[in-house]
Protein backbone atom coordinates (compact mmCIF):
# COMPACT_ATOMS: atom_id res chain seq x y z
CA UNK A 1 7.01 -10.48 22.38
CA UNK A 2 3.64 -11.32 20.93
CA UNK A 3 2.69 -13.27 17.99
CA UNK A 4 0.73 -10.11 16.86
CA UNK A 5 1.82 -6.43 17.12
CA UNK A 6 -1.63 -5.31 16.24
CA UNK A 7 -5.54 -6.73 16.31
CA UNK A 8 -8.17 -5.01 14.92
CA UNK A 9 -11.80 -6.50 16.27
CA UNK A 10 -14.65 -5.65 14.60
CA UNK A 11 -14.26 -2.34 14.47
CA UNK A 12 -16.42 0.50 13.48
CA UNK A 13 -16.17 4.23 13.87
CA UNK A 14 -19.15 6.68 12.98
CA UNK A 15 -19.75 9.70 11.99
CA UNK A 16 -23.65 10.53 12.48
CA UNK A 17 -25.27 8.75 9.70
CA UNK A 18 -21.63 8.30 7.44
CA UNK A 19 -19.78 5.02 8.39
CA UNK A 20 -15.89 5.73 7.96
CA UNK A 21 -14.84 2.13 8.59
CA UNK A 22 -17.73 -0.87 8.88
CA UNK A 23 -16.66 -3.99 11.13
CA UNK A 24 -12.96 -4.08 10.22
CA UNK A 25 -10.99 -6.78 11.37
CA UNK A 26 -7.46 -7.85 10.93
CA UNK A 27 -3.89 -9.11 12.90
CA UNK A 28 -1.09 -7.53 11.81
CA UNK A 29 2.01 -10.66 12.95
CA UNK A 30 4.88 -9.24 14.87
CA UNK A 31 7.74 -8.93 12.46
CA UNK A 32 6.06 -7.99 9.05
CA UNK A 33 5.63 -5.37 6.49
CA UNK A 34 1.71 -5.51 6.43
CA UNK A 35 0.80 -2.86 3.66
CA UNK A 36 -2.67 -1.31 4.45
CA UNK A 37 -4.40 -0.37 0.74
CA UNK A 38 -7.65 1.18 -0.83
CA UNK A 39 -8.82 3.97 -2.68
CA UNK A 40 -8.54 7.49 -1.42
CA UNK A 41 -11.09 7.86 1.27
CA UNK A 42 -11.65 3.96 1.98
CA UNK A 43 -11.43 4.64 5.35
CA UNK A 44 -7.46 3.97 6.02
CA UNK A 45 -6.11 6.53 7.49
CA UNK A 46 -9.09 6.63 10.28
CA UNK A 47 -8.55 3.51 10.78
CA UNK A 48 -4.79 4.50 11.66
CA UNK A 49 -6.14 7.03 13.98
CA UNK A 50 -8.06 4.97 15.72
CA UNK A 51 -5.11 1.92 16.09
CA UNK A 52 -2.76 4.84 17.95
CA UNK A 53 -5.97 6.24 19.56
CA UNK A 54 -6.10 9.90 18.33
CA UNK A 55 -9.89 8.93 17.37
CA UNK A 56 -12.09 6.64 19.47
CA UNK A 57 -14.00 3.69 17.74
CA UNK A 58 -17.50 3.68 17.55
CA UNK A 59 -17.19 0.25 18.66
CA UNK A 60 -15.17 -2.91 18.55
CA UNK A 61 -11.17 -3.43 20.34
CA UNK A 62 -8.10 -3.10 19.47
CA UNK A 63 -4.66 -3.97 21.09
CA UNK A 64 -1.06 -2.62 20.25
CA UNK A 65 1.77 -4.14 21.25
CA UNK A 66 -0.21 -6.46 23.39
CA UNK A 67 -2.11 -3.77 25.21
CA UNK A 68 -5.50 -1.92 24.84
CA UNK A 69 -4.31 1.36 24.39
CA UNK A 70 -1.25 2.31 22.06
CA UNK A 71 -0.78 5.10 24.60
CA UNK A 72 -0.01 2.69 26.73
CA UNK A 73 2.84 1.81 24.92
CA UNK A 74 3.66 5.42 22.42
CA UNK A 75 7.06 5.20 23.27
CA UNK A 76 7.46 1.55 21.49
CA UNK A 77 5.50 3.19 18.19
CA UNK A 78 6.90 5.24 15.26
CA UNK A 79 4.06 6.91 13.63
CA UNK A 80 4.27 8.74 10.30
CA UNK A 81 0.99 10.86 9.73
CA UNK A 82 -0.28 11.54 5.86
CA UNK A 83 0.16 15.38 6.10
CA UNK A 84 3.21 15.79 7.14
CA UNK A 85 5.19 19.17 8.20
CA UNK A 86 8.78 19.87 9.95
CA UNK A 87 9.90 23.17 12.08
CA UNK A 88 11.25 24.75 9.26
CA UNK A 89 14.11 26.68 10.79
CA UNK A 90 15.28 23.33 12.85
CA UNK A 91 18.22 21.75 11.18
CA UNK A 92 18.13 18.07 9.50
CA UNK A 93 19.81 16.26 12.24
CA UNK A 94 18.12 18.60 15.39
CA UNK A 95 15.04 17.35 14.18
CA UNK A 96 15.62 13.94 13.78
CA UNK A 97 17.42 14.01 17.47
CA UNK A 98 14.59 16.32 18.74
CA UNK A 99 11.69 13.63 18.56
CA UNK A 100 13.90 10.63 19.41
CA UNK A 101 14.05 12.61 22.56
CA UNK A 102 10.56 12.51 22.79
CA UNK A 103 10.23 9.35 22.89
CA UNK A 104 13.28 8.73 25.27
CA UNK A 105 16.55 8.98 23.89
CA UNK A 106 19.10 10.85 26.32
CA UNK A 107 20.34 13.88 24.25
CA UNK A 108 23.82 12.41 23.36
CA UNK A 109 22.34 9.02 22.02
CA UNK A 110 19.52 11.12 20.40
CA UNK A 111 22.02 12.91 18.73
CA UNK A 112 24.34 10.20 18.01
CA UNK A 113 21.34 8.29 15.93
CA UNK A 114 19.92 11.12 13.78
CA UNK A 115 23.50 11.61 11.82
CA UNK A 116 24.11 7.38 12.01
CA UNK A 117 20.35 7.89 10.02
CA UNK A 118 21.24 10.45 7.84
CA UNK A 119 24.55 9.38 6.31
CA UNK A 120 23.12 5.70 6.38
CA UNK A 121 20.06 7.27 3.85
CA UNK A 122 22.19 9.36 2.34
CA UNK A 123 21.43 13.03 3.59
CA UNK A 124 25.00 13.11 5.54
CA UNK A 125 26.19 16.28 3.44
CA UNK A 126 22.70 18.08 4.53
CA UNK A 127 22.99 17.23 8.14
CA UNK A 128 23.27 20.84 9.26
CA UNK A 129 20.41 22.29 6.55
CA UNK A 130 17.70 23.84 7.93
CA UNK A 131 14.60 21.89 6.75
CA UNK A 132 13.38 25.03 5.03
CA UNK A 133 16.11 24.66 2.37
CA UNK A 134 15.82 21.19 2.14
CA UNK A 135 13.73 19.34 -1.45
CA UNK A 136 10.32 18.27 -0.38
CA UNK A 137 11.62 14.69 -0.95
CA UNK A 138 14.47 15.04 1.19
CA UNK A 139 12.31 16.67 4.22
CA UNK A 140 9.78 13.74 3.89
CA UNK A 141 13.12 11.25 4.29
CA UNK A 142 13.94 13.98 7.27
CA UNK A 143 10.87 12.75 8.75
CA UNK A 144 10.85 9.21 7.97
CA UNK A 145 13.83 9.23 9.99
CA UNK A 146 12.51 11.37 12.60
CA UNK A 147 9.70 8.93 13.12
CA UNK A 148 11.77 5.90 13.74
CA UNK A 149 15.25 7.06 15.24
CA UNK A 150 13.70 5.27 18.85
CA UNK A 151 14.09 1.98 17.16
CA UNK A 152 10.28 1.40 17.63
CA UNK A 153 9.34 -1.89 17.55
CA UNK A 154 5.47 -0.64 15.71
CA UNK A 155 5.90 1.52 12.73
CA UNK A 156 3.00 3.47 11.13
CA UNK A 157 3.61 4.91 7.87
CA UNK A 158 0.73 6.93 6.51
CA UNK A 159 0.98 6.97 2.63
CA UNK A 160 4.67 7.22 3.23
CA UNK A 161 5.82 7.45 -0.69
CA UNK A 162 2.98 10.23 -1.24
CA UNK A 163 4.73 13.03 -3.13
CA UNK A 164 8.43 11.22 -3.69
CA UNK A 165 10.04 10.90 -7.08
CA UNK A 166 10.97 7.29 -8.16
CA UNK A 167 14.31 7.33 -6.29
CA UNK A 168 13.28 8.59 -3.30
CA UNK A 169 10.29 5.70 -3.03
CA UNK A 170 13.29 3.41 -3.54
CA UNK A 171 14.66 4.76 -0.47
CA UNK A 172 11.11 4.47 1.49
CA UNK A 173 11.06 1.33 0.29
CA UNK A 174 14.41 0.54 1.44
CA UNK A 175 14.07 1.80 4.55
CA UNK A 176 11.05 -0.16 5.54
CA UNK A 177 12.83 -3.22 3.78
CA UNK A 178 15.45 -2.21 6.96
CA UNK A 179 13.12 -1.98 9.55
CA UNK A 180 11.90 -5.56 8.72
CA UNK A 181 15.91 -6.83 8.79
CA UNK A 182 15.66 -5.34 12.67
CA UNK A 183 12.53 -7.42 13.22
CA UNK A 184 10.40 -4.30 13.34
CA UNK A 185 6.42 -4.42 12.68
CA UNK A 186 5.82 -2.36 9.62
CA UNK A 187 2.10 -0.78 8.64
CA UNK A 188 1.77 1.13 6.08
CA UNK A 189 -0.78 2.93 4.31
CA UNK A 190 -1.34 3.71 0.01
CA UNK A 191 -3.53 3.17 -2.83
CA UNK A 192 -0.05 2.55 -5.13
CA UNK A 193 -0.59 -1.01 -5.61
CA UNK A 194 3.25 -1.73 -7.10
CA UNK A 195 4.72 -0.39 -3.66
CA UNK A 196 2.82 -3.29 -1.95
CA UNK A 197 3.08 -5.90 -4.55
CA UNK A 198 7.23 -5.37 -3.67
CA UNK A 199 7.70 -5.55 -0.45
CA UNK A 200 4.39 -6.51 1.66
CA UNK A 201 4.58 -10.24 3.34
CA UNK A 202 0.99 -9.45 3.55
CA UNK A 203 -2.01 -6.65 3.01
CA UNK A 204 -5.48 -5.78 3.80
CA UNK A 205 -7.70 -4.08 0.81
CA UNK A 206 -10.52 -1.80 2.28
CA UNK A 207 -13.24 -0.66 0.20
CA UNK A 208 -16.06 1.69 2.07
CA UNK A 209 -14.75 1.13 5.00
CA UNK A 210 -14.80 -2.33 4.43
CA UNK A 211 -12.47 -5.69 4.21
CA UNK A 212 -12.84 -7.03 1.03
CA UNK A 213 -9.29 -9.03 1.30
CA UNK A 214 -6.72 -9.99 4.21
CA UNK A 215 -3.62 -12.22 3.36
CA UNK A 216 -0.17 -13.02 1.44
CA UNK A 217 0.55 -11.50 -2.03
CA UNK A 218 0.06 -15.17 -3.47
CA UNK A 219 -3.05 -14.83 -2.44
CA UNK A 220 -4.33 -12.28 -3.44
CA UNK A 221 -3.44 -12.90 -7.05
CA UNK A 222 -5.15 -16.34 -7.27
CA UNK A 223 -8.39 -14.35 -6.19
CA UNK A 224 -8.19 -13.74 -9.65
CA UNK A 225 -9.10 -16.27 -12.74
CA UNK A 226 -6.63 -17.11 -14.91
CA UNK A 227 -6.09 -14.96 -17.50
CA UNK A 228 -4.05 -13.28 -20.84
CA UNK A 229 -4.98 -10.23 -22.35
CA UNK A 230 -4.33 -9.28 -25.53
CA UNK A 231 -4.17 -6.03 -27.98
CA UNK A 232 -6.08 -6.66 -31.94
CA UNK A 233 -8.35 -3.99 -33.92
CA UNK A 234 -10.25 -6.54 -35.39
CA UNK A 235 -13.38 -8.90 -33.49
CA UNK A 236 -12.77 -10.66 -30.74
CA UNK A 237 -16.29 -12.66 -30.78
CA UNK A 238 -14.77 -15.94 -31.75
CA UNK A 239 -12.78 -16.46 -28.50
CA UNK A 240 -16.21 -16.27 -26.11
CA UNK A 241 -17.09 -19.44 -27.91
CA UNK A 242 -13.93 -21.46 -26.71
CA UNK A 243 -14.27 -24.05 -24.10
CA UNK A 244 -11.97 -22.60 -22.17
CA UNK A 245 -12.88 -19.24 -22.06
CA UNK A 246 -15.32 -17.72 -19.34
CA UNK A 247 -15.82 -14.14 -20.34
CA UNK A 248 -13.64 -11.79 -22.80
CA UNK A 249 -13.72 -8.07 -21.04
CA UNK A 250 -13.14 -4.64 -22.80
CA UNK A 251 -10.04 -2.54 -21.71
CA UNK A 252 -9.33 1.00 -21.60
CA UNK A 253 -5.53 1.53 -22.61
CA UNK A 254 -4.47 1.93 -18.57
CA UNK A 255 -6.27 -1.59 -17.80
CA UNK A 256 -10.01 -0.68 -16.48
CA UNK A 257 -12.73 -2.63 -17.47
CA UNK A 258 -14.34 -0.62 -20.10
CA UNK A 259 -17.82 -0.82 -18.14
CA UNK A 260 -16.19 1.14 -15.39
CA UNK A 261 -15.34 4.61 -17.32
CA UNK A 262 -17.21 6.75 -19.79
CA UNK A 263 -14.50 5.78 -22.27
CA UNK A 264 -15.82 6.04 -25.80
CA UNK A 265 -13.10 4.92 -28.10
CA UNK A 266 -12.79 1.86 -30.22
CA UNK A 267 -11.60 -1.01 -27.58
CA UNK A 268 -8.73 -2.85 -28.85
CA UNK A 269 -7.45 -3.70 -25.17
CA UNK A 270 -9.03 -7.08 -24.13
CA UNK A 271 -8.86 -9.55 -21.38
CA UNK A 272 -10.00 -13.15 -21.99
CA UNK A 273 -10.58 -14.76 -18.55
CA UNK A 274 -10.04 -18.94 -18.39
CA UNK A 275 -11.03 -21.83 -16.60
CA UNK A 276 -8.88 -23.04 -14.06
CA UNK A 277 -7.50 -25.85 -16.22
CA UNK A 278 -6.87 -23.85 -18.72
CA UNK A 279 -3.78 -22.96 -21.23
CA UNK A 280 -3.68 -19.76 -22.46
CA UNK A 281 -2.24 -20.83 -25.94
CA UNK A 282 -5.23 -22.00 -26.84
CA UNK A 283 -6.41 -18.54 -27.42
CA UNK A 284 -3.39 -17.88 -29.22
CA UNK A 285 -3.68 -20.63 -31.62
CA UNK A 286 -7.63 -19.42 -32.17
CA UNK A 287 -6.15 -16.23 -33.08
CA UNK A 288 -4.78 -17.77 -35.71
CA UNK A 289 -7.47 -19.22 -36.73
CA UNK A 290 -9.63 -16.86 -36.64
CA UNK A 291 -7.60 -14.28 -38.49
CA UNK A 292 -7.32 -11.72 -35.25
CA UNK A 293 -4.18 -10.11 -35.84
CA UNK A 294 -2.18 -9.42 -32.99
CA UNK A 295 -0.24 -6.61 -31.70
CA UNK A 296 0.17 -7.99 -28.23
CA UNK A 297 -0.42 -11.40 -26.26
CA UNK A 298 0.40 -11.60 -22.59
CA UNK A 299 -0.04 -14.49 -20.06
CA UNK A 300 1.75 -13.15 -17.00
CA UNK A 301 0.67 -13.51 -13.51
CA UNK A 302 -2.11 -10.86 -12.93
CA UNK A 303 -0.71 -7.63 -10.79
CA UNK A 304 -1.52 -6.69 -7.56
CA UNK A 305 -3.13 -3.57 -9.19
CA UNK A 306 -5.23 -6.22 -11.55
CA UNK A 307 -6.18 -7.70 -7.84
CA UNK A 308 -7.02 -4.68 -7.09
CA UNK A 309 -9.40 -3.92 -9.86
CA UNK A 310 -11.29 -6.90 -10.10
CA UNK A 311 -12.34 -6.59 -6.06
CA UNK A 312 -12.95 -3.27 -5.48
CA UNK A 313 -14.64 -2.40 -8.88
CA UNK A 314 -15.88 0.81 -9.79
CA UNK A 315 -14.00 2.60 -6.70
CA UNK A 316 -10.81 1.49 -8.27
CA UNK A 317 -10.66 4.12 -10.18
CA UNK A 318 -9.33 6.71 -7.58
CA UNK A 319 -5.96 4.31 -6.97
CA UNK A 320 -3.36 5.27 -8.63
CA UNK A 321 -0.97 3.53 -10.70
CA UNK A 322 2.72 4.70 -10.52
């Protein structure tokens, strides 16, 4: 087995004039959930078509699986695409069995896995349901399952939790959280940063096409400055003279820098960035001082979707925060 399931190098894929994804590079390590994020229309899920070769780069390599081609090795990959559809009149379980045949299974086994899947994710009792009667949640789960009953050792999830209500994203979750147990590569797709933040060993943030970031979680969050925000209706100028205070930024209610909307209310939603050596109580205690009245401090660790902001900018505003 390979140190890396996937390699992406330098690739770039054209369309006339419009660049779709600009000199992307990254190595996805045999083994991991590697979560795949930007805005809608960063260029993801053409970048997915070209790693299982349904669209050719415009230049650059990559290798799946250790070889050039993943049709080379389809049979070892579990792909699920972003628009996603089911034979309606198929039942739960014949569909599930149906495309592990595809990719292999004798009929008996094939058949064997897709109700071990379905009681296992908790769609036993709907087993013989046509897909036609099923909740859109449940078909999605249908073909979650569908995509992975070969025990693939690549899986390729395109915006997987698109359109699920909270507890069925539990179950995505938990069923990629699976896949990892079985030592299964994981890639998957979304611009819902707290999916990532909970169960990605590591990520890749595209903007226009672009890398703008490639490594662990931990990382990613000390690409940010340290940092407390804080929630007052009266003036904030006296912190920007602190020592230990580089900027003080205006927030709209949902956390976007105020420069990046058209928002025109009063801003009472602030973020007071630090220096590195900084403690954050020292803005608390010039508060105080200062007579700012409070109605919220906080000095937590910076989210993934705060990450997320501050290096993609203006474009963040298409992600989504669920």
């Amino acid at each position: 087995m390979t140190a890396s399931a996937l390699t992406l190098d330098r690739v770039t894929k054209r369309y006339g004039d419009f660049t779709a994804v600009d000199d992307l590079s990254l190595e996805v390590p045999t083994g991991s959930i590697y979560g795949f994020l930007g805005p809608n229309g960063s260029g993801k899920t053409t970048s997915i078509r070209m790693i299982l070769e349904i669209l050719k780069p415009t230049k650059g390599s990559i290798t799946v699986l250790g070889k050039p081609s993943a049709l080379d090795v389809r049979d070892r990959i579990g792909y699920l695409p972003e628009e996603k559809g089911l034979y309606k009149k198929m039942k739960a379980w014949s569909i599930i069995a149906y495309f592990a045949a595809l990719k292999g299974l004798d009929k008996k086994t094939a058949k064997t896995r897709a109700f071990e899947l379905l009681e296992r994710y908790g769609l036993k009792g709907f087993a013989e349901s046509r897909t036609e009667a099923l909740s859109k949640g449940m078909q999605q789960k249908v073909q979650v399952l569908a995509s992975i009953a070969h025990e693939p050792e690549l899986v390729i999830l395109d915006e997987p939790f698109s359109g699920l209500d909270p507890v069925n994203q539990e179950v995505m979750e938990e069923v990629i959280r699976d896949m990892a147990a079985a030592n299964r590569t994981i890639l998957f797709s979304t611009h819902v940063m707290q999916h990532a933040e909970r169960i990605c060993d590591r990520i890749v943030l595209i903007s226009k096409g672009r890398r703008v970031f490639d490594g662990t979680i931990a990382e990613a969050k000390r690409a940010l400055p340290r940092r407390v925000r804080i929630e007052t209706e009266d003036d904030v100028a006296a912190l920007r003279d602190l020592p230990v205070v580089k900027d003080v930024i205006g927030l709209t209610v949902d956390g976007m820098p105020v420069e990046m909307t058209a928002a025109t209310e009063p801003v009472t939603h602030w973020e007071v960035d630090l220096t590195d050596d900084a403690d954050g109580q020292a803005v608390l205690e010039a508060c105080f001082k200062n007579g700012i009245k409070l109605a919220q401090f906080d000095q937590s660790d910076p989210s993934l979707h705060d990450v997320f902001v501050h290096l993609v900018g203006p474009d963040a505003k298409e992600a989504a925060v669920r």
